[in-house]
Protein backbone atom coordinates (compact mmCIF):
# COMPACT_ATOMS: atom_id res chain seq x y z
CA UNK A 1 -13.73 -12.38 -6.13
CA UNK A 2 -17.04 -12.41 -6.96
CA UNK A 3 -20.26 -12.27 -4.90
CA UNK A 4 -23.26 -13.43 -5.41
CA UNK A 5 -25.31 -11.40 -2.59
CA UNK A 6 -27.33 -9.63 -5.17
CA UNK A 7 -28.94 -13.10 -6.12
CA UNK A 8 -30.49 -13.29 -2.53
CA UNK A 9 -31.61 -10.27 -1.59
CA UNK A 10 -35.42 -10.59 -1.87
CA UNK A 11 -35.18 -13.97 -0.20
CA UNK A 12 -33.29 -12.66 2.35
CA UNK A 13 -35.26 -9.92 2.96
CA UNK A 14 -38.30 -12.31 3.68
CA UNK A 15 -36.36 -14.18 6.30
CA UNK A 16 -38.09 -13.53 9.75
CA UNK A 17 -37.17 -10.81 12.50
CA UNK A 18 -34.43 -12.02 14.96
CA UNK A 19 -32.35 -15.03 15.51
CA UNK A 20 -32.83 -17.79 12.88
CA UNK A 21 -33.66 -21.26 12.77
CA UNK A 22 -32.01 -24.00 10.50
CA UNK A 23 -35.53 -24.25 8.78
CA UNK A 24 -34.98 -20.57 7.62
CA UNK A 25 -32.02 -20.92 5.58
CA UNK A 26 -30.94 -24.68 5.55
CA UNK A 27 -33.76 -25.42 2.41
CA UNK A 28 -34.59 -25.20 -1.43
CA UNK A 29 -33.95 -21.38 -1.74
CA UNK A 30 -30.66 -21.32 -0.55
CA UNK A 31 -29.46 -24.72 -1.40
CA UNK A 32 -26.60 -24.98 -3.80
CA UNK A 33 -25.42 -28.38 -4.50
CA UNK A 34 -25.20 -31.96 -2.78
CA UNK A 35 -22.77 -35.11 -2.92
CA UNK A 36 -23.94 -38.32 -1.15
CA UNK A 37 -24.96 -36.98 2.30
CA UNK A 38 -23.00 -33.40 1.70
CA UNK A 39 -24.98 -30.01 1.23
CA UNK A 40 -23.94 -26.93 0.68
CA UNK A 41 -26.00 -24.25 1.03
CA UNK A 42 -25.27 -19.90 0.66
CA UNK A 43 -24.20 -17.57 3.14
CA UNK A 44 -23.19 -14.39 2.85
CA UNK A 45 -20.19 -15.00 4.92
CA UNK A 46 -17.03 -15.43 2.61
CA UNK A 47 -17.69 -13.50 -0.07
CA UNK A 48 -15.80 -10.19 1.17
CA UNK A 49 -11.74 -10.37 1.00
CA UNK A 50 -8.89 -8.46 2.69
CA UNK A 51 -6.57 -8.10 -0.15
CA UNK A 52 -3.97 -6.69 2.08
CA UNK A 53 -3.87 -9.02 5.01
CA UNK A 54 -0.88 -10.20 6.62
CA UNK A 55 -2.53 -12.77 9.17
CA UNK A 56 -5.09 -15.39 7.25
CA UNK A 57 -6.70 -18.04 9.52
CA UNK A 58 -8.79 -20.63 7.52
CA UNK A 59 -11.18 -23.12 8.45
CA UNK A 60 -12.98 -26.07 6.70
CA UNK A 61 -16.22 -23.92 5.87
CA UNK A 62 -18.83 -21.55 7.89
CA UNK A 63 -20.56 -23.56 10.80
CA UNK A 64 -24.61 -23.02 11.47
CA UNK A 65 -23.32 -20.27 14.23
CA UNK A 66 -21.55 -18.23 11.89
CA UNK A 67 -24.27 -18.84 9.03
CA UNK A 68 -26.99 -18.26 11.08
CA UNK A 69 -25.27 -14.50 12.63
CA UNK A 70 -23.84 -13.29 8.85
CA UNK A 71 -27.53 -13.91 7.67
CA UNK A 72 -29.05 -11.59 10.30
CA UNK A 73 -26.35 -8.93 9.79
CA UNK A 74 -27.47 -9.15 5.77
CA UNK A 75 -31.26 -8.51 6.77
CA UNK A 76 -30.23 -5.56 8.35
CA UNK A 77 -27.87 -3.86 6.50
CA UNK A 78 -30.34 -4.74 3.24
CA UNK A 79 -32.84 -3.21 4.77
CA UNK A 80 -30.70 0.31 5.78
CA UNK A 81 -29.82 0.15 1.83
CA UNK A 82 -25.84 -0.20 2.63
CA UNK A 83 -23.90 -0.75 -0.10
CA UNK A 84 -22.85 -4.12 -1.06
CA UNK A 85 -19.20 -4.31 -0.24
CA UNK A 86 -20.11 -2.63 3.57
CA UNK A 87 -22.78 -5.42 3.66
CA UNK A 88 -20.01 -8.42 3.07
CA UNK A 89 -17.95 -6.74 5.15
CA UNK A 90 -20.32 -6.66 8.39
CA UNK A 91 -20.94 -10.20 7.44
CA UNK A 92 -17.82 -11.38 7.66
CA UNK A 93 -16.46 -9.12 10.84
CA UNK A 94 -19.63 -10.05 13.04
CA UNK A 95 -19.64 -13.34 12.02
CA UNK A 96 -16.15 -15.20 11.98
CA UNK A 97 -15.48 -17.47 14.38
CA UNK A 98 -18.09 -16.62 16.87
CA UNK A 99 -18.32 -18.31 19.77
CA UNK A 100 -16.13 -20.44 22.06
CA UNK A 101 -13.85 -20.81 18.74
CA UNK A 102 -13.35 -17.47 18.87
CA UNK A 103 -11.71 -17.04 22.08
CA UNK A 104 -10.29 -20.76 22.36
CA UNK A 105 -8.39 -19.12 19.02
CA UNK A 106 -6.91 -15.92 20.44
CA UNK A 107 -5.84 -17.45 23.56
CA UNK A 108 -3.32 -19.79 21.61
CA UNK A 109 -2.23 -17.34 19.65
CA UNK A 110 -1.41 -15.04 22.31
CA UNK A 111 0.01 -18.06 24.11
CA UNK A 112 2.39 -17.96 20.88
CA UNK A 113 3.33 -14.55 21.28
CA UNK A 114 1.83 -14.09 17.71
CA UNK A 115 0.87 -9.94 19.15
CA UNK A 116 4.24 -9.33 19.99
CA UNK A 117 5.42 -9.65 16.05
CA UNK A 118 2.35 -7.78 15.18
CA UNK A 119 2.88 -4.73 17.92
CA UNK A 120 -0.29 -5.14 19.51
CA UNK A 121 -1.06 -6.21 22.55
CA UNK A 122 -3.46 -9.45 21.90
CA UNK A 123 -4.85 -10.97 19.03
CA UNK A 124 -7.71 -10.41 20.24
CA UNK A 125 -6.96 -6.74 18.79
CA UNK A 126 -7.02 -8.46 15.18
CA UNK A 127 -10.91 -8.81 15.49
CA UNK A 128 -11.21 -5.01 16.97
CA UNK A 129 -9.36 -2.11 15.64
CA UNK A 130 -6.37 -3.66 13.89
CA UNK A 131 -9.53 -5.63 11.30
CA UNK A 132 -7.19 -4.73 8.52
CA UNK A 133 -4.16 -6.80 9.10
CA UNK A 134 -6.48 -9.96 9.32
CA UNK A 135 -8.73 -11.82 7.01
CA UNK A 136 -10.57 -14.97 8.07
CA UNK A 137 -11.78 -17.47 5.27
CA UNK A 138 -12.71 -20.77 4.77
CA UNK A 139 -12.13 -23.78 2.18
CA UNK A 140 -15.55 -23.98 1.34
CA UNK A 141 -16.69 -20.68 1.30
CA UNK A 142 -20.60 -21.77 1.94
CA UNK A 143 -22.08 -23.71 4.80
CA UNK A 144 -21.51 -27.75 4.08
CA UNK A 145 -24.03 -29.47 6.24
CA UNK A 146 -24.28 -33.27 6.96
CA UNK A 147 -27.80 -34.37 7.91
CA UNK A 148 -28.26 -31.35 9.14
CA UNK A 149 -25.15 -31.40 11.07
CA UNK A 150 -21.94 -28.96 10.69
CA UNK A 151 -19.65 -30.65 8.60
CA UNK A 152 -16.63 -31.67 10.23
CA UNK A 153 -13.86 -32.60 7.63
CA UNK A 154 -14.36 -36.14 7.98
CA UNK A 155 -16.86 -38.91 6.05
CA UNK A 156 -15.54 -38.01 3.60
CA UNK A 157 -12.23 -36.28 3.85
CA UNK A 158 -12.58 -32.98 1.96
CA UNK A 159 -9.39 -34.56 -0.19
CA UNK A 160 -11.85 -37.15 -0.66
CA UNK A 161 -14.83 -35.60 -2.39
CA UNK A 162 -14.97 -34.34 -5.65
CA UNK A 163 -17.34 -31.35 -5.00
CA UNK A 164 -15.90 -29.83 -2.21
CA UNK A 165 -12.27 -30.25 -3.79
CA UNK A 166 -14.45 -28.30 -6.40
CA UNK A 167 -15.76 -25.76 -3.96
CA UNK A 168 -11.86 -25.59 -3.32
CA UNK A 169 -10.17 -24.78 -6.02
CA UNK A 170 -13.10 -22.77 -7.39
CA UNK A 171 -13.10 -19.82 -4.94
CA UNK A 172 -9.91 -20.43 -1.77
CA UNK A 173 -7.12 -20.93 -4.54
CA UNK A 174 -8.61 -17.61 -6.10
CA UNK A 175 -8.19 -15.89 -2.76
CA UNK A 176 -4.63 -16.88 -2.13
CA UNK A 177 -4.28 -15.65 -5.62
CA UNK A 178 -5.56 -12.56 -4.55
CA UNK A 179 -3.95 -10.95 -1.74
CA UNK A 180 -1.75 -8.61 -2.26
CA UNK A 181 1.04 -10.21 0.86
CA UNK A 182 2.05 -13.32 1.49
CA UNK A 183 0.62 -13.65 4.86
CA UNK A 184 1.28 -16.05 7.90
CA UNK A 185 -1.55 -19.08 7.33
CA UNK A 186 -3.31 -20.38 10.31
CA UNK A 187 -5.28 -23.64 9.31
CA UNK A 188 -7.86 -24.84 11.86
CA UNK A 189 -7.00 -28.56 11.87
CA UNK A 190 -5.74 -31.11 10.06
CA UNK A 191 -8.35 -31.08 7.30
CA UNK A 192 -7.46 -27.59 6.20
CA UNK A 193 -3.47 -28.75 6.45
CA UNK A 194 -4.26 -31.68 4.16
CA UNK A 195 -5.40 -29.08 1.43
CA UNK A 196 -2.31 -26.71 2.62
CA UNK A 197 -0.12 -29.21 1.67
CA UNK A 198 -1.45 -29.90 -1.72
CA UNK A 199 -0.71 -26.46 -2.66
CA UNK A 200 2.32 -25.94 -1.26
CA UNK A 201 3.12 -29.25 -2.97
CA UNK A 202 1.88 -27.43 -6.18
CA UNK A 203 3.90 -23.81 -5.11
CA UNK A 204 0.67 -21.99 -4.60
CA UNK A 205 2.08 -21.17 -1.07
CA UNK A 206 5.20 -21.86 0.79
CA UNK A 207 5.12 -24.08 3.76
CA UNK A 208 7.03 -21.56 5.87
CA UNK A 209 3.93 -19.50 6.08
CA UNK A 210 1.90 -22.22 6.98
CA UNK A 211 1.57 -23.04 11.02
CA UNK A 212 1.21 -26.79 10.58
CA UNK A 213 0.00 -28.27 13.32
CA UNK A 214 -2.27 -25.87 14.94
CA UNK A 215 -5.42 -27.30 16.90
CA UNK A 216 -8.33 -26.73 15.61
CA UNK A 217 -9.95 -24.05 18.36
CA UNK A 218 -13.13 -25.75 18.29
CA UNK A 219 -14.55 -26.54 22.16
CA UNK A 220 -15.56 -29.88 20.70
CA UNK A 221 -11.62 -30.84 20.09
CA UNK A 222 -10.80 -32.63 23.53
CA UNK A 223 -7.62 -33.10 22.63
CA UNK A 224 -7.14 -29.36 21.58
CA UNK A 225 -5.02 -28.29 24.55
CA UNK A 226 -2.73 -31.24 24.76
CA UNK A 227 -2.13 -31.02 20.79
CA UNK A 228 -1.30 -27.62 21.18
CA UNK A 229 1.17 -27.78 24.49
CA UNK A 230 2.90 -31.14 22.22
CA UNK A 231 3.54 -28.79 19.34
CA UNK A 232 4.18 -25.04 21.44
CA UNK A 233 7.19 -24.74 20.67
CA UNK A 234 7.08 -26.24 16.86
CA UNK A 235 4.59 -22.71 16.59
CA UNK A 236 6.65 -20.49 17.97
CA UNK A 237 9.64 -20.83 15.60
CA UNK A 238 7.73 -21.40 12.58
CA UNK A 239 6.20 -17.61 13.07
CA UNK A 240 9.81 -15.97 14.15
CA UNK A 241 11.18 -17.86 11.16
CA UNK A 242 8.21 -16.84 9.27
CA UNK A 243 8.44 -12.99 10.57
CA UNK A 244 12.61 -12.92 9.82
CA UNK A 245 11.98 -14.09 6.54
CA UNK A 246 9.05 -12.72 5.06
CA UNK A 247 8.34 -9.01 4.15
CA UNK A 248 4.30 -8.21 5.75
């Protein structure tokens, strides 16, 4: 999986001291490409992988939160001269799903009894100590931004528009292709299952290591808890199938 870090450096190391605004990063010298009202723009976010994971959890792409916190972690670790794999990596660790997301997240999962097949004692362990068993991804490995706006999966569908389908099958079908397990797949809403489905349609991955219908953790999903107690027990057997019948 390639990175493409070493392209950004200097610019990144001009970025100012401290917590960033959108003006910092969201303009021409770390824009990438645009569709319609679409633009994508770098982070150094996805561009470290956990070949050996046995949990993946995928959103659509990084949000301004996680952009803005994986670009501050680069400054730093650029300017202690770390080497560039250690630098993806504190990227991606300090930055995935933080926030609300975050903890909306483990509490589901532990609600599914997902740290029981694991032999910990929370998920929230999976972000701590036990890093190794997880890796965290997205669809669209940069920052997609609609007038200035997170995108959301919607206007257009991601199924819908030819560059992020791009985006796609450019670097997320190269991950899958890359781990070394077949892990248990998360996906954080119904956009990510739409793409899910394509491949397991086209027997990149099997659907019974896919937990379809999942809410999508955000604290913006107002119908997150009622999805999730409507499909509870859906969840549950598709990871104790998923744990009887796959070798992690």
């Amino acid at each position: 999986m390639k990175s493409f870090l070493n392209n950004y450096v200097d610019k990144i190391c001009n970025l100012p001291e401290g917590k960033l605004c959108k003006e910092d990063i969201l303009n021409s010298e770390f824009f990438l490409k645009e569709e319609n009202k679409l633009k994508i723009y770098y982070a150094p976010h996805n561009e470290f992988l956990n070949k050996e994971a046995k949990i993946l959890i995928v959103g659509i792409c990084p949000g301004w939160t996680q952009t803005e916190i994986a670009f501050r972690e680069a400054k730093i670790a650029i300017n202690n001269n770390e080497e560039l794999e250690n630098i993806l990596k504190k990227c991606k660790i300090s930055a995935r799903f933080a926030g609300s997301m975050r903890k909306n997240l483990i509490s589901m999962l532990d609600e599914l009894c997902l740290s029981k097949y694991l032999g910990i004692d929370s998920v929230k362990d999976l972000f701590d100590e036990n890093k190794d068993i997880l890796h965290t991804t997205s669809l669209i490995p940069y920052p997609v931004f609609v007038n200035g706006k997170n995108y959301t999966g919607h206007m257009p569908e991601i199924i819908d528009s030819s560059l992020l389908m791009e985006y796609v099958k450019k670097h997320f079908y190269e991950e899958i292709e890359l781990l070394e397990n077949k892990p248990l797949i998360i996906p954080l809403g119904k956009s990510v299952e739409e793409v899910l489905k394509i491949m397991v349609n086209e027997g990149i991955i099997k659907e019974e290591q896919c937990l379809f219908g999942f809410p999508h953790p955000s604290g913006a999903n107002g119908h997150r808890k009622e999805q999730f107690m409507i499909n509870k027990d859906k969840l549950k057997s598709t990871i104790d199938y998923y744990f009887k019948s796959f070798m992690i």
